[in-house]
N, C-alpha and C. Protein backbone atom coordinates (compact mmCIF):
# COMPACT_ATOMS: atom_id res chain seq x y z
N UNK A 1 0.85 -1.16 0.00
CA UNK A 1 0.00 0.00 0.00
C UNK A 1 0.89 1.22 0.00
N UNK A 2 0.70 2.23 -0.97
CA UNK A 2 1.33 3.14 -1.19
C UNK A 2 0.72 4.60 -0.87
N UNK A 3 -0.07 4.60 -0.19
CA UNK A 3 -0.93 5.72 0.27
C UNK A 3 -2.04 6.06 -0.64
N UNK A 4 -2.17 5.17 -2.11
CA UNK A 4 -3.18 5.49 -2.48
C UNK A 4 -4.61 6.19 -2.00
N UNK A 5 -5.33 6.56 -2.90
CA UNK A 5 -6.38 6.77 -2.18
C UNK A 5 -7.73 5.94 -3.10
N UNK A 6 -8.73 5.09 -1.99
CA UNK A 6 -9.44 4.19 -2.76
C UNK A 6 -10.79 4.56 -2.43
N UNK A 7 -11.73 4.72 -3.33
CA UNK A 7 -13.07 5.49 -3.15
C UNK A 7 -13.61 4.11 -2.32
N UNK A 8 -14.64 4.05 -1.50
CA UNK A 8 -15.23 2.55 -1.21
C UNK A 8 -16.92 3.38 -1.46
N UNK A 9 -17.65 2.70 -1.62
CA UNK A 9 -19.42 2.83 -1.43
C UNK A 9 -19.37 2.81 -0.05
N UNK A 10 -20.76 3.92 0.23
CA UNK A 10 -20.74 4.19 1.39
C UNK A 10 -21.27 2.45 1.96
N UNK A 11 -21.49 2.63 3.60
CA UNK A 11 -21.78 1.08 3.79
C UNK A 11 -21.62 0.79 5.15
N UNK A 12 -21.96 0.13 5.79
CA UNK A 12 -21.95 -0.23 7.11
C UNK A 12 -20.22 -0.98 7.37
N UNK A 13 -19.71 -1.98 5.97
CA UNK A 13 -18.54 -2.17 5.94
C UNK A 13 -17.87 -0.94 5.90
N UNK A 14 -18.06 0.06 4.85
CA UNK A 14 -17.20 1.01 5.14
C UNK A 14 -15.94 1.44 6.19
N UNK A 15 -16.58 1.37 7.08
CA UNK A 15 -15.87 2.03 8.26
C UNK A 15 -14.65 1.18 8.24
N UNK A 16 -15.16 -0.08 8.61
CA UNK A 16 -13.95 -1.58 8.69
C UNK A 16 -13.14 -1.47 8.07
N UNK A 17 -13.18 -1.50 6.33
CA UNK A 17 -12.80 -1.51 5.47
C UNK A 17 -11.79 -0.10 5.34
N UNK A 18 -11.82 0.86 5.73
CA UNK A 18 -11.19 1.94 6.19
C UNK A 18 -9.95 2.21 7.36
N UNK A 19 -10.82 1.58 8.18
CA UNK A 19 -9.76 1.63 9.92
C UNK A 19 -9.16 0.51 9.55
N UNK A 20 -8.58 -0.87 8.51
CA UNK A 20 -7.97 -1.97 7.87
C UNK A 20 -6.94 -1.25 7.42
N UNK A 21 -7.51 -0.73 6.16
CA UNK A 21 -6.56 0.30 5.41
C UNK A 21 -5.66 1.35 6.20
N UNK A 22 -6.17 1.68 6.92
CA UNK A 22 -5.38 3.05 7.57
C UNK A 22 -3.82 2.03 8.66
N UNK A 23 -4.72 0.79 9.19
CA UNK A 23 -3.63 0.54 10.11
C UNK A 23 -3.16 -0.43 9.47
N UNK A 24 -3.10 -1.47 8.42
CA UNK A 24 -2.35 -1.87 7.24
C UNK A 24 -1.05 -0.65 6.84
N UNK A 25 -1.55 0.41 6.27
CA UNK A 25 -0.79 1.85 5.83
C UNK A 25 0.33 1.94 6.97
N UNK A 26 -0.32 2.16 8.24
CA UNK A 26 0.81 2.80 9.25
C UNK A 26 1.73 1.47 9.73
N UNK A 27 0.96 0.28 9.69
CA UNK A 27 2.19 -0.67 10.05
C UNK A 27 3.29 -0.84 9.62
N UNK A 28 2.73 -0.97 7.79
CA UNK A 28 3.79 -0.89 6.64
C UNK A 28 5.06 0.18 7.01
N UNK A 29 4.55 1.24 7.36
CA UNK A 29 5.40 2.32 7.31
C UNK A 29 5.97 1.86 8.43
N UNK A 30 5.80 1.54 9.63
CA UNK A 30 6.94 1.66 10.62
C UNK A 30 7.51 0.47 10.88
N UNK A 31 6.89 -0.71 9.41
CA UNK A 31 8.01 -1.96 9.37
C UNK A 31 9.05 -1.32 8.48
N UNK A 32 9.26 -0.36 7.54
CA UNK A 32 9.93 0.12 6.40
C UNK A 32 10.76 0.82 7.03
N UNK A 33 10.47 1.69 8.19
CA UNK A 33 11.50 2.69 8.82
C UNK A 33 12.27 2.02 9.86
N UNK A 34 11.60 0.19 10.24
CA UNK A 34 12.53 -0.53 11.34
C UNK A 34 13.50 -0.63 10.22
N UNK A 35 13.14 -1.58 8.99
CA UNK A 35 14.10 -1.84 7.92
C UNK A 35 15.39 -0.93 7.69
N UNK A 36 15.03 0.59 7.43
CA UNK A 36 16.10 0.85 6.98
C UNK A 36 16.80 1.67 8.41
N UNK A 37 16.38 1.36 9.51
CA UNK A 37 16.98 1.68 10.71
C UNK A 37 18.14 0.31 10.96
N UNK A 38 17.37 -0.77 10.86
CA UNK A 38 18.51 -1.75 10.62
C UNK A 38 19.67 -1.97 10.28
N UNK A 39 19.22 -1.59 8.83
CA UNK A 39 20.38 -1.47 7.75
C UNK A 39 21.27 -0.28 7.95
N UNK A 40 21.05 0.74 8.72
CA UNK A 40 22.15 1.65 9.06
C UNK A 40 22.76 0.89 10.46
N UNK A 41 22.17 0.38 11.49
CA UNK A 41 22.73 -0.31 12.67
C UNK A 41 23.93 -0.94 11.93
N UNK A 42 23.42 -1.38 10.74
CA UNK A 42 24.68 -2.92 10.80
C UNK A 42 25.62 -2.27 9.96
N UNK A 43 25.61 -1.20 8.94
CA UNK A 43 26.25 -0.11 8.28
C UNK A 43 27.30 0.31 9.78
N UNK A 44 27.08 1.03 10.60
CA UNK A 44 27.37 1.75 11.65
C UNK A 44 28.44 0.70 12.44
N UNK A 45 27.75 -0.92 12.54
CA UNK A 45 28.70 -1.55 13.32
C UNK A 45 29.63 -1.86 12.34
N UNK A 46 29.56 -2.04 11.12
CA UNK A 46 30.69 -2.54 10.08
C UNK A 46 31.56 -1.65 10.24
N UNK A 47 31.31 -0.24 10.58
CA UNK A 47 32.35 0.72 10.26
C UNK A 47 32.89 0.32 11.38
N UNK A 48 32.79 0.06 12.70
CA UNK A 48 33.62 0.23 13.89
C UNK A 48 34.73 -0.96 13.39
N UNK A 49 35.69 -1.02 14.63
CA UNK A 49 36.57 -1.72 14.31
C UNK A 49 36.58 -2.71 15.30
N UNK A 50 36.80 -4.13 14.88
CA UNK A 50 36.51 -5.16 15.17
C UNK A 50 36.71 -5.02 17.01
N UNK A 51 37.61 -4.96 17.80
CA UNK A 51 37.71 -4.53 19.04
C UNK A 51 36.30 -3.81 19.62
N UNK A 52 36.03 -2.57 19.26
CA UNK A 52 34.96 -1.74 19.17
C UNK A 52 33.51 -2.27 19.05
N UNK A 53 33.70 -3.72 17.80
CA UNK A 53 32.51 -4.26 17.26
C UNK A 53 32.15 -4.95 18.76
N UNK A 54 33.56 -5.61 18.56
CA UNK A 54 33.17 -7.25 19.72
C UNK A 54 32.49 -6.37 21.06
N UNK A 55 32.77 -5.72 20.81
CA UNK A 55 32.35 -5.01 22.91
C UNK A 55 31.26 -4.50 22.71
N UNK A 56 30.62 -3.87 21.51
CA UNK A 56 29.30 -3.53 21.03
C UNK A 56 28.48 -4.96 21.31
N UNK A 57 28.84 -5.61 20.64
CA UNK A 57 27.52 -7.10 20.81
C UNK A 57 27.53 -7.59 22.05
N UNK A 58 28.20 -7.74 22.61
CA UNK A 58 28.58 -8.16 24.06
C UNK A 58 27.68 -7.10 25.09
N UNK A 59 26.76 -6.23 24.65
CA UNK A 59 25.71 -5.56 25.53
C UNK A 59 24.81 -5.92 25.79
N UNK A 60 24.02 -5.66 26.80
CA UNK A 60 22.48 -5.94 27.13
C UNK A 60 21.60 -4.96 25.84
N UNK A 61 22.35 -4.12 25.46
CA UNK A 61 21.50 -3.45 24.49
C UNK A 61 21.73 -3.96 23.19
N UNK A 62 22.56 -4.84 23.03
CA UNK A 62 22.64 -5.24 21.45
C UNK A 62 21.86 -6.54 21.51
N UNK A 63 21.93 -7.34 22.94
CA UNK A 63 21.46 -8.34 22.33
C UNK A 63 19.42 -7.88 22.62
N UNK A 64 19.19 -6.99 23.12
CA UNK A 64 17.85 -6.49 23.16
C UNK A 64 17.67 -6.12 21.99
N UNK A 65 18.11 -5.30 20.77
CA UNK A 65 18.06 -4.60 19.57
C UNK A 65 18.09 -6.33 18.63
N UNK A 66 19.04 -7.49 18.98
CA UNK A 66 18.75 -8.77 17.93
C UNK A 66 17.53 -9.08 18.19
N UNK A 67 16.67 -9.49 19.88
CA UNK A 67 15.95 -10.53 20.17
C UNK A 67 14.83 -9.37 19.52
N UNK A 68 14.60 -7.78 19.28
CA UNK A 68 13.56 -7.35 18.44
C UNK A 68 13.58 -7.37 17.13
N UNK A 69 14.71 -7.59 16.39
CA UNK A 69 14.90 -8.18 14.92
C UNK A 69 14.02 -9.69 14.62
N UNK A 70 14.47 -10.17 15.74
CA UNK A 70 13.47 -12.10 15.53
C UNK A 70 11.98 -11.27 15.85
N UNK A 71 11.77 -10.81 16.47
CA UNK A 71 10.21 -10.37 17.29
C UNK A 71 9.40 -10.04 15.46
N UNK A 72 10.16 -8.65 14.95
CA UNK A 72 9.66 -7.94 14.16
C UNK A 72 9.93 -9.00 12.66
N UNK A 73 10.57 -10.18 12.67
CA UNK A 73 10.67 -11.24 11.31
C UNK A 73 9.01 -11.77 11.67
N UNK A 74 8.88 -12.08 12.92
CA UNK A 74 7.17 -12.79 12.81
C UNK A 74 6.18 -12.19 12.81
N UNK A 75 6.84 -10.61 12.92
CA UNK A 75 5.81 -9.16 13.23
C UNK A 75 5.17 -9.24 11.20
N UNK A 76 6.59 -8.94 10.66
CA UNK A 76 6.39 -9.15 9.08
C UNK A 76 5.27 -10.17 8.82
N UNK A 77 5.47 -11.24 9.26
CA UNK A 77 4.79 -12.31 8.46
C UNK A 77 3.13 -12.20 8.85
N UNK A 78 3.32 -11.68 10.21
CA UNK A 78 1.92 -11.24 10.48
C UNK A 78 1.10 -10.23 9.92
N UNK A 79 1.79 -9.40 9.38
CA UNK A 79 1.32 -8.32 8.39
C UNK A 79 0.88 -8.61 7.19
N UNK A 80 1.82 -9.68 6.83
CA UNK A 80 1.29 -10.25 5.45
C UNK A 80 -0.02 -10.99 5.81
N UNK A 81 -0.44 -11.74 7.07
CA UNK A 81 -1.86 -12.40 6.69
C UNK A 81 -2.51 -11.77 7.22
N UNK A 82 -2.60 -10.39 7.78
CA UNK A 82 -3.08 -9.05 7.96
C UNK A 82 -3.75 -8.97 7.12
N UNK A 83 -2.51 -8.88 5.50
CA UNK A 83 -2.98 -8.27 4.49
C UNK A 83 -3.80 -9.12 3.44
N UNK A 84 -3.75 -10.58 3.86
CA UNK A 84 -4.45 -11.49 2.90
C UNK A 84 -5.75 -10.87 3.36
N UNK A 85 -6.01 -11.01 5.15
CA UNK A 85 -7.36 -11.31 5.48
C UNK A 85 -8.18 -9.86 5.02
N UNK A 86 -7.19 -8.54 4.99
CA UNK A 86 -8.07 -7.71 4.71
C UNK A 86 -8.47 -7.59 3.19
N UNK A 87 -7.79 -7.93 2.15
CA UNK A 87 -8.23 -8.41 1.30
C UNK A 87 -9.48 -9.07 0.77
N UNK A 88 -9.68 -10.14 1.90
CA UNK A 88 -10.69 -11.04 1.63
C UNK A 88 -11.92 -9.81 1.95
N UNK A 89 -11.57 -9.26 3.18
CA UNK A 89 -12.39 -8.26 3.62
C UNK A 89 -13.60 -7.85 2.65
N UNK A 90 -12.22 -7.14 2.12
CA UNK A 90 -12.11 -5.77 0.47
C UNK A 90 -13.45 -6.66 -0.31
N UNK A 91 -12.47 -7.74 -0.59
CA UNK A 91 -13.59 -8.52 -1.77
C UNK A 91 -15.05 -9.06 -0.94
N UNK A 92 -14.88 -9.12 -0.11
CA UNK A 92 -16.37 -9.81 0.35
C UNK A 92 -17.20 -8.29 0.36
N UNK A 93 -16.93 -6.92 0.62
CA UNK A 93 -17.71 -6.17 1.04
C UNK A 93 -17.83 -5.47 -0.20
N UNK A 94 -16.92 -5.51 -0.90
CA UNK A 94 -17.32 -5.08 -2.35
C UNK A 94 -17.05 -6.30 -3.70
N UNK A 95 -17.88 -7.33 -3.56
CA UNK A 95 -17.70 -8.54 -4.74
C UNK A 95 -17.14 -7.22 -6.25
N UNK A 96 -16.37 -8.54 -6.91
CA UNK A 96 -16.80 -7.72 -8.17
C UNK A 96 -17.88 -7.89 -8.60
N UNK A 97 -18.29 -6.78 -9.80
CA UNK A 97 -19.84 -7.19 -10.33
C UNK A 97 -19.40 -8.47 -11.67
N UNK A 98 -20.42 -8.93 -11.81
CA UNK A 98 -20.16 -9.57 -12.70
C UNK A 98 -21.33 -9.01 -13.89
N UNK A 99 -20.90 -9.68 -15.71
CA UNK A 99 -21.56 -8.89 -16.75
C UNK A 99 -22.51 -9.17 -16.72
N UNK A 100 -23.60 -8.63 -17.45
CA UNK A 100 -24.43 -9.60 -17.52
C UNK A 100 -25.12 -10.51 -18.42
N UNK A 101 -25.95 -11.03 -18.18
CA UNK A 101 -26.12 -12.29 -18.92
C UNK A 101 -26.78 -12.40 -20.15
């Protein structure tokens, strides 16, 4: 989800179908900003020098910053059947039409 914007029919789903979308939207975003927060962590430790490195991991705070890397890999996967189920949502509250006959 890219911030589009998606008209829905008004509807008693509506709302659902809305407050889905919105917190689908914001999860995405602050799995994307763990991502590239990551990728500067491990940027940042590459630069240190190995001495520097080893005493970095050897913290209560590094190994707290790995055990939320595993947390946020099953956080991902949960987002994805987030995103199946709201999907199904999508399609059950608005079928496509079909032609007619």
């Amino acid at each position: 989800m890219s911030g589009e914007s998606e008209e829905r029919p008004a509807g008693s789903g509506n709302l659902a179908y809305e407050q889905a979308r919105l917190a689908y939207s914001i999860i995405q975003a602050l799995l994307e900003h763990t991502r590239v927060t990551q990728d500067l962590v491990a940027l940042m430790a590459a630069a240190l020098g190995d001495e520097t490195q080893e005493a970095l991991v050897n913290t209560p705070h590094w190994a707290a910053y790995m055990d939320s890397r595993r947390v946020l890999e099953q956080t991902r996967k949960d987002v994805e059947t987030f995103a199946q189920v709201w999907t199904r949502l999508a399609e059950e509250l608005d079928p496509p039409s079909r032609p007619p006959e």
